[in-house]
C-alpha atoms as a PDB file:
ATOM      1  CA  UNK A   1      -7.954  -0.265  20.650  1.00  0.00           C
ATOM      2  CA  UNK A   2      -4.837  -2.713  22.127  1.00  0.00           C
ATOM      3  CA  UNK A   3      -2.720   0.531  23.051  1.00  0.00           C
ATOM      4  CA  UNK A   4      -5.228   3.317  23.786  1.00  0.00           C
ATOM      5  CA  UNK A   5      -8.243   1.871  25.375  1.00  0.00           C
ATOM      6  CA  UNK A   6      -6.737  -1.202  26.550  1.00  0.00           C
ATOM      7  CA  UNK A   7      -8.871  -3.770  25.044  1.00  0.00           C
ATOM      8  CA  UNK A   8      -7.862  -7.469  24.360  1.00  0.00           C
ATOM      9  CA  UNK A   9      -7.119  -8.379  21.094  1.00  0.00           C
ATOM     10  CA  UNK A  10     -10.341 -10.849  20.935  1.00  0.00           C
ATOM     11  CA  UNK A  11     -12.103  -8.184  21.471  1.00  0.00           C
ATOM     12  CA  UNK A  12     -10.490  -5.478  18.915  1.00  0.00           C
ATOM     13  CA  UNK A  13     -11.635  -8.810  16.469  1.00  0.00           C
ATOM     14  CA  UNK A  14     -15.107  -9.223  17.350  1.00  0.00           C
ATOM     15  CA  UNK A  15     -16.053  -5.085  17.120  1.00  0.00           C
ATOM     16  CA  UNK A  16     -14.683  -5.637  13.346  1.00  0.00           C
ATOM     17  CA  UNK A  17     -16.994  -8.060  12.185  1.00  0.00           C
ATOM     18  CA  UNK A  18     -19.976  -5.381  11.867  1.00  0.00           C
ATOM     19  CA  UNK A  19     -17.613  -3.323   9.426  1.00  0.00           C
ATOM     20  CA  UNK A  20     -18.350  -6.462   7.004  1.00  0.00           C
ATOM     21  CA  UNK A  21     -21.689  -5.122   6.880  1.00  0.00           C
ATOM     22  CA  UNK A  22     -20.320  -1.721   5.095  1.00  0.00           C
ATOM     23  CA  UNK A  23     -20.273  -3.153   1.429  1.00  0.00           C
ATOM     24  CA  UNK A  24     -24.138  -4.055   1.923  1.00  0.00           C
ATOM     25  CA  UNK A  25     -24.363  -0.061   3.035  1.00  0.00           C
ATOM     26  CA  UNK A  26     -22.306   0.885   0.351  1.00  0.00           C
ATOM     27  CA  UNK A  27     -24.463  -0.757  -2.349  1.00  0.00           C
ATOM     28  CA  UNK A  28     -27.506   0.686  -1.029  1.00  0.00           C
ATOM     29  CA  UNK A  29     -26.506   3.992  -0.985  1.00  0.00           C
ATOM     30  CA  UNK A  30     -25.346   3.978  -4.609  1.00  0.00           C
ATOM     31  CA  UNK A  31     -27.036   6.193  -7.048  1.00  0.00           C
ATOM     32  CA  UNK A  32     -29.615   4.462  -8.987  1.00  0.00           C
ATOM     33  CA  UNK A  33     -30.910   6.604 -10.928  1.00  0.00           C
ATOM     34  CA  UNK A  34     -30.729   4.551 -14.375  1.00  0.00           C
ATOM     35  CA  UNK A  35     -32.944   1.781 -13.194  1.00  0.00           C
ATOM     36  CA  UNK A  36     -35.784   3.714 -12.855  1.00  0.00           C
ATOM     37  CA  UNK A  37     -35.555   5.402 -16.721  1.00  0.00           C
ATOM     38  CA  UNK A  38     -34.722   1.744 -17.980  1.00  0.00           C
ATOM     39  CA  UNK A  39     -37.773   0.424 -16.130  1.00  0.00           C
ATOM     40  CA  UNK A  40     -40.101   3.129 -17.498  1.00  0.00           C
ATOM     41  CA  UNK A  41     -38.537   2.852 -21.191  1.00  0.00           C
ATOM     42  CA  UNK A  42     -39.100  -1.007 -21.296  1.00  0.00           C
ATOM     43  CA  UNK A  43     -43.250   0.125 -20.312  1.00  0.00           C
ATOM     44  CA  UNK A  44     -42.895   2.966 -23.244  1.00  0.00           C
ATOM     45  CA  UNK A  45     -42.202   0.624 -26.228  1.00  0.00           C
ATOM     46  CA  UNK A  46     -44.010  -2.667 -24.313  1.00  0.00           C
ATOM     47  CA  UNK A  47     -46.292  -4.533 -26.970  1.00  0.00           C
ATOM     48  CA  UNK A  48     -44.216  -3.530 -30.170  1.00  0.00           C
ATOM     49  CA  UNK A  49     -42.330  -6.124 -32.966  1.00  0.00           C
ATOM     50  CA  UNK A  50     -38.612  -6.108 -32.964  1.00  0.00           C
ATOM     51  CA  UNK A  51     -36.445  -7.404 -35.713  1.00  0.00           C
ATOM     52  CA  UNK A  52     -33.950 -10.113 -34.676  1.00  0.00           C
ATOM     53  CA  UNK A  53     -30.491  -8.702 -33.774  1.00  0.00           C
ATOM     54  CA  UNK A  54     -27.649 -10.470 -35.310  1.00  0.00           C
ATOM     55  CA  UNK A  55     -26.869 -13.886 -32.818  1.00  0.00           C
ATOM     56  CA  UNK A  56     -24.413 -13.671 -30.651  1.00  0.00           C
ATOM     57  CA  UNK A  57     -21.339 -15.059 -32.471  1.00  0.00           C
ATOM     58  CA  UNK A  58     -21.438 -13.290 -34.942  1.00  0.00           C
ATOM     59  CA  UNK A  59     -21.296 -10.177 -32.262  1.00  0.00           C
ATOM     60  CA  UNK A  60     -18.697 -12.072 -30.571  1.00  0.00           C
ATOM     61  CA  UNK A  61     -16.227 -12.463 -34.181  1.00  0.00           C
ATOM     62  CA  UNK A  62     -16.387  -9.004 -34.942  1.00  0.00           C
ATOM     63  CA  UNK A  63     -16.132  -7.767 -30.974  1.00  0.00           C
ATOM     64  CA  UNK A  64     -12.315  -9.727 -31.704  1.00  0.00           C
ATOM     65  CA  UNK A  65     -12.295  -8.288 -34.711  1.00  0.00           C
ATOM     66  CA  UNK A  66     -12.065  -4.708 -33.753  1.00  0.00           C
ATOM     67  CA  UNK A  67     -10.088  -5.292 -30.803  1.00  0.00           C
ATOM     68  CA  UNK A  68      -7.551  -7.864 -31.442  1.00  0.00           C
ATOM     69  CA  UNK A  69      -5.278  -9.444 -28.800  1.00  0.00           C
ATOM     70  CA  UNK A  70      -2.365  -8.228 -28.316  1.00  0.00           C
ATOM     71  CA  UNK A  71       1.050  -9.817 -29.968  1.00  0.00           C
ATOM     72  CA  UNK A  72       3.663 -11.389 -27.968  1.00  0.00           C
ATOM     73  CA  UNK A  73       5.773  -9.035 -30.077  1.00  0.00           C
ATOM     74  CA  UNK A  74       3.842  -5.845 -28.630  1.00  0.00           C
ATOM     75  CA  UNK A  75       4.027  -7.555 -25.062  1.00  0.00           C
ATOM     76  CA  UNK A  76       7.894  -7.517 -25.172  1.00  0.00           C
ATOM     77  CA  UNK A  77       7.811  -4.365 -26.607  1.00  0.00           C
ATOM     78  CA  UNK A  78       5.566  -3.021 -24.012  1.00  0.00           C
ATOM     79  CA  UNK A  79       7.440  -4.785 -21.107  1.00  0.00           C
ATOM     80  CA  UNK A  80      10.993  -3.194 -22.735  1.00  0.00           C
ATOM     81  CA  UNK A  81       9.194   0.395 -22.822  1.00  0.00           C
ATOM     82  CA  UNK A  82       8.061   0.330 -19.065  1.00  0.00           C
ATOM     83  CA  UNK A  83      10.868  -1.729 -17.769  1.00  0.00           C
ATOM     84  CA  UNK A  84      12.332   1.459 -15.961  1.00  0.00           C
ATOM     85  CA  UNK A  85       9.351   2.116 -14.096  1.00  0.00           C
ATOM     86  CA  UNK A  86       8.656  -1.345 -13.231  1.00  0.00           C
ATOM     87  CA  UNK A  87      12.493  -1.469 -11.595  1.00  0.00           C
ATOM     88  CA  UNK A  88      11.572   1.643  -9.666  1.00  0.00           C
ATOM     89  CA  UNK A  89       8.557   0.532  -8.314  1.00  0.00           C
ATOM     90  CA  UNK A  90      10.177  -2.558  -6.955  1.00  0.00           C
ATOM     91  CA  UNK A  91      12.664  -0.553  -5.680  1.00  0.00           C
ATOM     92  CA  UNK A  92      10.747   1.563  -3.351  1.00  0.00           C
ATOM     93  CA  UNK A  93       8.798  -1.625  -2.382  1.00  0.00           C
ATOM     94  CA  UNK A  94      11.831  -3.369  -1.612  1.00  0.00           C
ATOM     95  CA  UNK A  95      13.176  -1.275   0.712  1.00  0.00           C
ATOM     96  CA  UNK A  96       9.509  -0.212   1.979  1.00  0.00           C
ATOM     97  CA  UNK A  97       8.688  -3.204   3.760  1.00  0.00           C
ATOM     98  CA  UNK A  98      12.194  -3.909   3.803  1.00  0.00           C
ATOM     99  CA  UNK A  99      12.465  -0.992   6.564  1.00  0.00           C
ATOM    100  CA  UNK A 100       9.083  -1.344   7.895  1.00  0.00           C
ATOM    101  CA  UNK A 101       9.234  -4.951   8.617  1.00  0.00           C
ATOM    102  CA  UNK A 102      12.902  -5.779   9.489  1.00  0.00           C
ATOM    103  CA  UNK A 103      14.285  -2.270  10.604  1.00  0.00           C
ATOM    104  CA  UNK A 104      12.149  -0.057  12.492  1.00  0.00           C
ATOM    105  CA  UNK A 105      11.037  -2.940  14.442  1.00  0.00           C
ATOM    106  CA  UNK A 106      14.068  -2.761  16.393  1.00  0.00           C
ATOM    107  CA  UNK A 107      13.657   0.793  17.179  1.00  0.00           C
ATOM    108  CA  UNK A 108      12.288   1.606  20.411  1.00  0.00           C
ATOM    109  CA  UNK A 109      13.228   4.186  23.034  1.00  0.00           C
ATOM    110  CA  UNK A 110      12.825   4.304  26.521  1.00  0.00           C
ATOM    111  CA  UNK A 111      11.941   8.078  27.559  1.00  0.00           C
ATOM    112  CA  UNK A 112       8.548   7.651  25.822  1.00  0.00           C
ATOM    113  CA  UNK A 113       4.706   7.326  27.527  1.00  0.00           C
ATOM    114  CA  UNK A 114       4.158   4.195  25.589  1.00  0.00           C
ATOM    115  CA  UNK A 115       5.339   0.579  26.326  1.00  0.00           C
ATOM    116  CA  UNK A 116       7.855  -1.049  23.324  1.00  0.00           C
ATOM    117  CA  UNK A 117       5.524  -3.122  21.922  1.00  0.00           C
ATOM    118  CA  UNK A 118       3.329  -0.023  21.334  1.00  0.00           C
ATOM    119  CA  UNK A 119       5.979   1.624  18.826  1.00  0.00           C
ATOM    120  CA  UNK A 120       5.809  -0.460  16.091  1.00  0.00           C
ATOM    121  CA  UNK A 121       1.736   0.374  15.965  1.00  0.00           C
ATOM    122  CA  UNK A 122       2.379   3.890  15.989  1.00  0.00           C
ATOM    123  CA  UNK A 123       5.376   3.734  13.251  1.00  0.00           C
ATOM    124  CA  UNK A 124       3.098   1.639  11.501  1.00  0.00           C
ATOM    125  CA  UNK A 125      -0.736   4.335  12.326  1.00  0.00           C
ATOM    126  CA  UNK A 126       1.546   7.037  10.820  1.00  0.00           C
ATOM    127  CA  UNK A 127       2.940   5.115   7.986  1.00  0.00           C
ATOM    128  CA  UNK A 128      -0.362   4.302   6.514  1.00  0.00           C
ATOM    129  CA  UNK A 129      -2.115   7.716   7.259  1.00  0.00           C
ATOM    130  CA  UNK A 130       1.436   8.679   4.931  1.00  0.00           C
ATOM    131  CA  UNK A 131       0.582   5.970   2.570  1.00  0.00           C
ATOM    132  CA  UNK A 132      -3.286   7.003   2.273  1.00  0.00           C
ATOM    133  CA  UNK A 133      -2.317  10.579   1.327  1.00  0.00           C
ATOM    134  CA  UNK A 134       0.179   9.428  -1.087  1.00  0.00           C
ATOM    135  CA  UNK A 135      -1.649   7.471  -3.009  1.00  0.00           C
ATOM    136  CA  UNK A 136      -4.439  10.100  -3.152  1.00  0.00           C
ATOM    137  CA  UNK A 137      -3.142  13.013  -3.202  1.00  0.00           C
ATOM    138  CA  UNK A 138      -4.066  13.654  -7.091  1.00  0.00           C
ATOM    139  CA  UNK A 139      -7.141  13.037  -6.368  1.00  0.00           C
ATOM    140  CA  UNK A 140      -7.450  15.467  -3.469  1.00  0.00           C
ATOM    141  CA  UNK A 141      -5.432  18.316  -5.314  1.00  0.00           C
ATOM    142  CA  UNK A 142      -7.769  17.734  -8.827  1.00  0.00           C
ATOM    143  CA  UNK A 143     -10.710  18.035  -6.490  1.00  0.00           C
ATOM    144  CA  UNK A 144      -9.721  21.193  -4.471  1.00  0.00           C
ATOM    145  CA  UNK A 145      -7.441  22.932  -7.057  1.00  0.00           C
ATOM    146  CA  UNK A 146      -7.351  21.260 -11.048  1.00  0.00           C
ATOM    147  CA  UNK A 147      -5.250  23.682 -12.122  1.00  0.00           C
ATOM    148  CA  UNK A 148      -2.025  22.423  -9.481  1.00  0.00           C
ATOM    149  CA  UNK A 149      -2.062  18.672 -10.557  1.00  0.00           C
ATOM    150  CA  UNK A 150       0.268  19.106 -13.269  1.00  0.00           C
ATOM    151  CA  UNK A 151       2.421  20.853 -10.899  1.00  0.00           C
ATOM    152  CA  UNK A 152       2.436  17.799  -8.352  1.00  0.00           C
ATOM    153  CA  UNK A 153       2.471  14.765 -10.487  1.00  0.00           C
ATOM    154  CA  UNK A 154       6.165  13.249 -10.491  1.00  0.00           C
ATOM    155  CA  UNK A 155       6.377  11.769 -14.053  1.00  0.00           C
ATOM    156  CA  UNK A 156      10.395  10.808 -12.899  1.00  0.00           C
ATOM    157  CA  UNK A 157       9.501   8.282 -10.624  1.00  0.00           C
ATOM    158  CA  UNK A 158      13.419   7.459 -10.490  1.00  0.00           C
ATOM    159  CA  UNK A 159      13.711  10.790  -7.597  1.00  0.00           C
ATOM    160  CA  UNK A 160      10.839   9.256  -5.250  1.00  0.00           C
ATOM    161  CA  UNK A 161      12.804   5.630  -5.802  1.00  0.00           C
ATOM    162  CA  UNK A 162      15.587   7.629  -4.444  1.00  0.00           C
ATOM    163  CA  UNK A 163      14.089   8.965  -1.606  1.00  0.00           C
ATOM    164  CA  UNK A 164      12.611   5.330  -0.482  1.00  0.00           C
ATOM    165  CA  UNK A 165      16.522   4.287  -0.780  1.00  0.00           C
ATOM    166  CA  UNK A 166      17.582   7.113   1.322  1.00  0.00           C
ATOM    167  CA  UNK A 167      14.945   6.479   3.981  1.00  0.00           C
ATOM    168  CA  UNK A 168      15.717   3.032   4.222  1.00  0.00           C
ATOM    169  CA  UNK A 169      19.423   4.221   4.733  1.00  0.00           C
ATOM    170  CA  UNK A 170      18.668   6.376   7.613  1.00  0.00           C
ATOM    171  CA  UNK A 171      16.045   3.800   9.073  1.00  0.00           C
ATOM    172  CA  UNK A 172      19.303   1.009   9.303  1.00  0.00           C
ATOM    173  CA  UNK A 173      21.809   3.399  10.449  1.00  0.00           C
ATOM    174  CA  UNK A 174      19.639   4.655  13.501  1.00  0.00           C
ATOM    175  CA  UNK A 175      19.226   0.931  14.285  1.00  0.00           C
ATOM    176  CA  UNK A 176      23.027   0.018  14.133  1.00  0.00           C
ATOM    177  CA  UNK A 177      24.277   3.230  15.653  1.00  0.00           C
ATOM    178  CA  UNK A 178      21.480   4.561  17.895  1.00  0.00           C
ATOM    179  CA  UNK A 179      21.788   8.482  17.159  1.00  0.00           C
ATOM    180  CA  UNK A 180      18.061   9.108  16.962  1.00  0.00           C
ATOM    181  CA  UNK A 181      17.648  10.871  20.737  1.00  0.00           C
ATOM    182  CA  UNK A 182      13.842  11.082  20.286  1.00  0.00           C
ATOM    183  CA  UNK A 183      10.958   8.612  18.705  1.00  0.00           C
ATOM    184  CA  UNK A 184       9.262  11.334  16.887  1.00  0.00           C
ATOM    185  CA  UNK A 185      12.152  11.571  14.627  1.00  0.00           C
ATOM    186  CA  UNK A 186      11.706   7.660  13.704  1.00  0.00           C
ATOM    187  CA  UNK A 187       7.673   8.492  13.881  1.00  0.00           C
ATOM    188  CA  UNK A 188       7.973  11.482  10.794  1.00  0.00           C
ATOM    189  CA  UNK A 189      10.186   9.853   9.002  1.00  0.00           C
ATOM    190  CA  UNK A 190       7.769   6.605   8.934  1.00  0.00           C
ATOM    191  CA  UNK A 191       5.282   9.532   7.311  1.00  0.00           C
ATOM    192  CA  UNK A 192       7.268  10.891   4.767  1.00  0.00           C
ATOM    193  CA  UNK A 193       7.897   6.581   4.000  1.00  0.00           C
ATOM    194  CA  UNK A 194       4.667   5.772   3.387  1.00  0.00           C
ATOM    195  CA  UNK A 195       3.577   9.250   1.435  1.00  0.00           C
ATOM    196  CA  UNK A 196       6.587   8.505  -0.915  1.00  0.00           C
ATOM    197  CA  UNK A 197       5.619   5.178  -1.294  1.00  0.00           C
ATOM    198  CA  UNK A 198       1.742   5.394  -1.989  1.00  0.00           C
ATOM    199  CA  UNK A 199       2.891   8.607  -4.302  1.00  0.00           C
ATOM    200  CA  UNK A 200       5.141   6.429  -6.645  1.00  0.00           C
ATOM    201  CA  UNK A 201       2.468   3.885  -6.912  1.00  0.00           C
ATOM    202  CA  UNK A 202       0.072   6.680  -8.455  1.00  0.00           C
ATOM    203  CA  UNK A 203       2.232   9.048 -10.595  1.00  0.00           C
ATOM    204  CA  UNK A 204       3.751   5.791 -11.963  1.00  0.00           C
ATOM    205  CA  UNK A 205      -0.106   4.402 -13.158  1.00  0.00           C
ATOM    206  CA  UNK A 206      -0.377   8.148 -14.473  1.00  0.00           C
ATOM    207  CA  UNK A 207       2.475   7.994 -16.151  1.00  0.00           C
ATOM    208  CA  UNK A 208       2.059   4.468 -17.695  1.00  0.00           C
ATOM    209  CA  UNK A 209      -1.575   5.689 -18.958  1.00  0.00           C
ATOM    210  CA  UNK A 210       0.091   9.030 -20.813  1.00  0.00           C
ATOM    211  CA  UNK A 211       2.518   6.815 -22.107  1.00  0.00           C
ATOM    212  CA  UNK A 212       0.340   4.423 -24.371  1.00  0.00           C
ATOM    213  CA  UNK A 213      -2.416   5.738 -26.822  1.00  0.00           C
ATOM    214  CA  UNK A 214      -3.676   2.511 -27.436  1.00  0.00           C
ATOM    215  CA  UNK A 215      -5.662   0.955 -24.875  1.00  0.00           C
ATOM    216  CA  UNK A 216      -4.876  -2.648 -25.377  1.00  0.00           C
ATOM    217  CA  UNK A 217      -1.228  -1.440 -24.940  1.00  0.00           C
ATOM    218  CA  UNK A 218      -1.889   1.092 -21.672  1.00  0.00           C
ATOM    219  CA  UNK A 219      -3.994  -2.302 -19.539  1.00  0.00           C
ATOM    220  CA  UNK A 220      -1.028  -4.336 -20.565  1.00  0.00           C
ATOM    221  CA  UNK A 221       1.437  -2.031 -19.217  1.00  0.00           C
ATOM    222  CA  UNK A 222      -0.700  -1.286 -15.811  1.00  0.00           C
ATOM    223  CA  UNK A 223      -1.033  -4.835 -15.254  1.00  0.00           C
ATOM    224  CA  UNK A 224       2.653  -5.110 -15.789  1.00  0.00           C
ATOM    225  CA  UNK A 225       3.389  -2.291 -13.486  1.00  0.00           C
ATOM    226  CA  UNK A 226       1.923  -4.239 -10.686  1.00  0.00           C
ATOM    227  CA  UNK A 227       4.766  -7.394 -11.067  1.00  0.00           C
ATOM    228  CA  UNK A 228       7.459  -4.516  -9.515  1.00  0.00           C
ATOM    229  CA  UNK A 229       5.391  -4.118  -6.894  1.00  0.00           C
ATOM    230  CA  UNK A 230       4.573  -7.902  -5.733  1.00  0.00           C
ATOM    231  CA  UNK A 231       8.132  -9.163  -6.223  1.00  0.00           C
ATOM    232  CA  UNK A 232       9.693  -5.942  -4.273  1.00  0.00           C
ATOM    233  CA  UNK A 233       7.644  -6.580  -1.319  1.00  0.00           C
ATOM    234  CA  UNK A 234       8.539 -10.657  -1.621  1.00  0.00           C
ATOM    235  CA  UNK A 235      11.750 -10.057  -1.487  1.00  0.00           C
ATOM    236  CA  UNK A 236      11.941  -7.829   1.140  1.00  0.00           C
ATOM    237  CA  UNK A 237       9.934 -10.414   3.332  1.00  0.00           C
ATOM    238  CA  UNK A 238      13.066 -13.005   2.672  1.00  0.00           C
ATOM    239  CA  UNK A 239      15.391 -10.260   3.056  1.00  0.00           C
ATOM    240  CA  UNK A 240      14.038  -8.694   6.278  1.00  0.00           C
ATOM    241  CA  UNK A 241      14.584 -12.759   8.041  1.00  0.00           C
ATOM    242  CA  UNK A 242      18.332 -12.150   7.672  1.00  0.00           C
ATOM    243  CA  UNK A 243      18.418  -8.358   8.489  1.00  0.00           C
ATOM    244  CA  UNK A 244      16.574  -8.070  11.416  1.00  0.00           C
ATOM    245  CA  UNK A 245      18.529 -10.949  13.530  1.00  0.00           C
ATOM    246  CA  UNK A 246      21.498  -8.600  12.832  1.00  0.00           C
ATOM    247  CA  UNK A 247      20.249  -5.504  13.537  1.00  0.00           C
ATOM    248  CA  UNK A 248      18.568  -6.654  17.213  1.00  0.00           C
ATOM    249  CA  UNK A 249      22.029  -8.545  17.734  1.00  0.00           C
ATOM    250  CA  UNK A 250      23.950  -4.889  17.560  1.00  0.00           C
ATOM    251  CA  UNK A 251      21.525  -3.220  19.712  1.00  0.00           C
ATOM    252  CA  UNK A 252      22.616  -5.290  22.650  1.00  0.00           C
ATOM    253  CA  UNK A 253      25.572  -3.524  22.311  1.00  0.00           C
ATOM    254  CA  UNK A 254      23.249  -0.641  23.710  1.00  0.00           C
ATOM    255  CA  UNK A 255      20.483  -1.942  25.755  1.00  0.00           C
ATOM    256  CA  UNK A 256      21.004  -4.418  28.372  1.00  0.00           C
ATOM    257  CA  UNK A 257      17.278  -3.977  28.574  1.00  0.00           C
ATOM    258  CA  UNK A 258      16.418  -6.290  24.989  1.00  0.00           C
ATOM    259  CA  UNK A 259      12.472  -5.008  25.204  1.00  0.00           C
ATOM    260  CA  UNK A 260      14.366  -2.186  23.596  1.00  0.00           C
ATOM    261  CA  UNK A 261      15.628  -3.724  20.793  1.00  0.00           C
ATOM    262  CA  UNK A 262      12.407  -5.775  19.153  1.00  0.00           C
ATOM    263  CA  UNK A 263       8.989  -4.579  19.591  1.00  0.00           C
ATOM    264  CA  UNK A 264       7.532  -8.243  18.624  1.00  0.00           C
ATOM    265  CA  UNK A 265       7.099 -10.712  21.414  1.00  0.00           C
ATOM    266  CA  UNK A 266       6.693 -14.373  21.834  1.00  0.00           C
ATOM    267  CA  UNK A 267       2.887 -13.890  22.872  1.00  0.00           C
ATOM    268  CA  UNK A 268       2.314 -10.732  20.478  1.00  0.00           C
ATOM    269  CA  UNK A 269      -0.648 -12.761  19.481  1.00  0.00           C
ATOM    270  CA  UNK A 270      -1.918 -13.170  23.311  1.00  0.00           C
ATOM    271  CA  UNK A 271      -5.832 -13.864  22.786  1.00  0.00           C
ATOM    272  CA  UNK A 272      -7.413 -12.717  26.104  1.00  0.00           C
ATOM    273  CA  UNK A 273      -4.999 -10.252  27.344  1.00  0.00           C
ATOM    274  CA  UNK A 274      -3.816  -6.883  26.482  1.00  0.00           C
ATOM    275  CA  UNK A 275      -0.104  -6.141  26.754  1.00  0.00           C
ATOM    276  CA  UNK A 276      -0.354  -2.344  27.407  1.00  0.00           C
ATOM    277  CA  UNK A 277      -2.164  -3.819  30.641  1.00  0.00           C
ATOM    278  CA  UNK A 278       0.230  -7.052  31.250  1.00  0.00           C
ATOM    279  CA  UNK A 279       3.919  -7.240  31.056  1.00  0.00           C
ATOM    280  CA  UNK A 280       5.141 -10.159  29.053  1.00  0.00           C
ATOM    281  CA  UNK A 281       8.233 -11.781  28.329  1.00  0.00           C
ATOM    282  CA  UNK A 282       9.982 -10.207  25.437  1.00  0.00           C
ATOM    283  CA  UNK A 283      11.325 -12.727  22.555  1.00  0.00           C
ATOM    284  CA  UNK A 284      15.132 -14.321  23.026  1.00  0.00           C
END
């Protein structure tokens, strides 16, 4: 709304508040088909004697019973098992927002229609349009054609790790050396990013739900999964404050013009004013 229609940013704000109202739609227009049979049952057997049901804790001891918590033992041993795809998913985070936050920031080119500033929101429309197909793309392949998921799931999670790595690669070396001629280049590869990303996230929940036949076991593990993922993108937020400084430094060695180099501002948070309508002063 900023770039393309030139709105301000207070604005772009307010017209989001209504989308608050979606869950409220969302819950309406859930089936409820079972409250209707449960409501008629409950008038079917209305006026006849029950027997007491056993209390509560008793229900309770045997519910822990059956399903008893799981053993720091089985927790290492769980942890040890999935350990490789917990380093690979922190991987690909890591350099994920490591390039996306630090790196292609201080990409911008000057034979484009759009102002600077605007890159960095279309890196980051394409990167999450990536992102949203990676992460369901299962899903949209088991609902179009079944019999091809087991011909798209990665189960080695290691190659898509790899491919983060090398995008991450390519991302810092355009920045440093400036060989990219065109912003479309910087604009697919931000795709391919974010479907490798949002794919290694699913195939590696897939993978970690194959891999356990006990259930305690398999949540465990999931919930494990996710501590690759939170720590890789933590680190890449400390990371990215000593990278970025760098990389913007070195592109003065190619722009006298330093809008070129950063696509955040001082007043990137400007309130009543769009920037794709008002030049501002670019951050020193």
């Amino acid at each position: 709304m900023t770039t393309w229609a030139c709105v301000t940013p207070r604005t772009a704000f307010v017209s989001l508040v209504p989308s608050l109202l979606l869950m409220l739609v969302a819950f309406v227009i859930l089936p409820k088909d079972q409250l209707p049979e449960r409501q008629e049952s409950e008038k079917k057997y209305e006026g006849r004697k029950y027997l007491p049901l056993e209390s509560s804790e008793d229900s309770q001891e045997r519910c822990v019973k059956s399903t008893p918590e799981i053993s720091w033992r089985e927790k290492l041993s769980v942890a040890r098992e999935i350990y490789p795809l917990i380093s690979f998913l922190f991987c690909t985070y890591y350099v994920e927002y490591l390039a996306n936050n630090a790196v292609i920031t201080t990409l911008a080119f000057s034979d484009v229609p759009f102002s600077p500033r605007d890159h960095y929101l279309y890196y980051m429309l394409v990167y999450d349009v990536g992102k949203f197909l990676g992460r369901s793309h299962i899903l949209i392949a088991s609902s179009a054609c079944p019999n091809a998921v087991s011909y798209i799931r990665v189960r080695k999670t290691w190659i898509l790790a790899l491919i983060e790595c090398l995008h991450l690669l390519l991302f810092i070396m355009a920045s440093w050396f400036r060989f990219f001629s065109s912003v479309w280049i910087v604009v697919i590869l931000c795709f391919t990013d974010g479907f490798v990303a949002g794919s290694i996230y699913v195939n590696s929940a897939h993978t970690v739900s194959e891999q356990f036949s006990d259930i305690r076991h398999r949540e465990y593990a999931l919930s494990l999964l996710m501590v690759g993922y939170g720590i890789g993108i933590l680190s890449a937020g400390f990371m990215g404050l000593y990278v970025e400084p760098i990389l913007k430094a070195n592109c003065f060695n190619y722009h006298d013009n330093e809008m070129y180099c950063l696509t955040r501002y001082r007043s990137a948070a400007s309130w009543h004013s769009s920037k794709k309508c008002k030049l501002i002063e670019p951050l020193t």
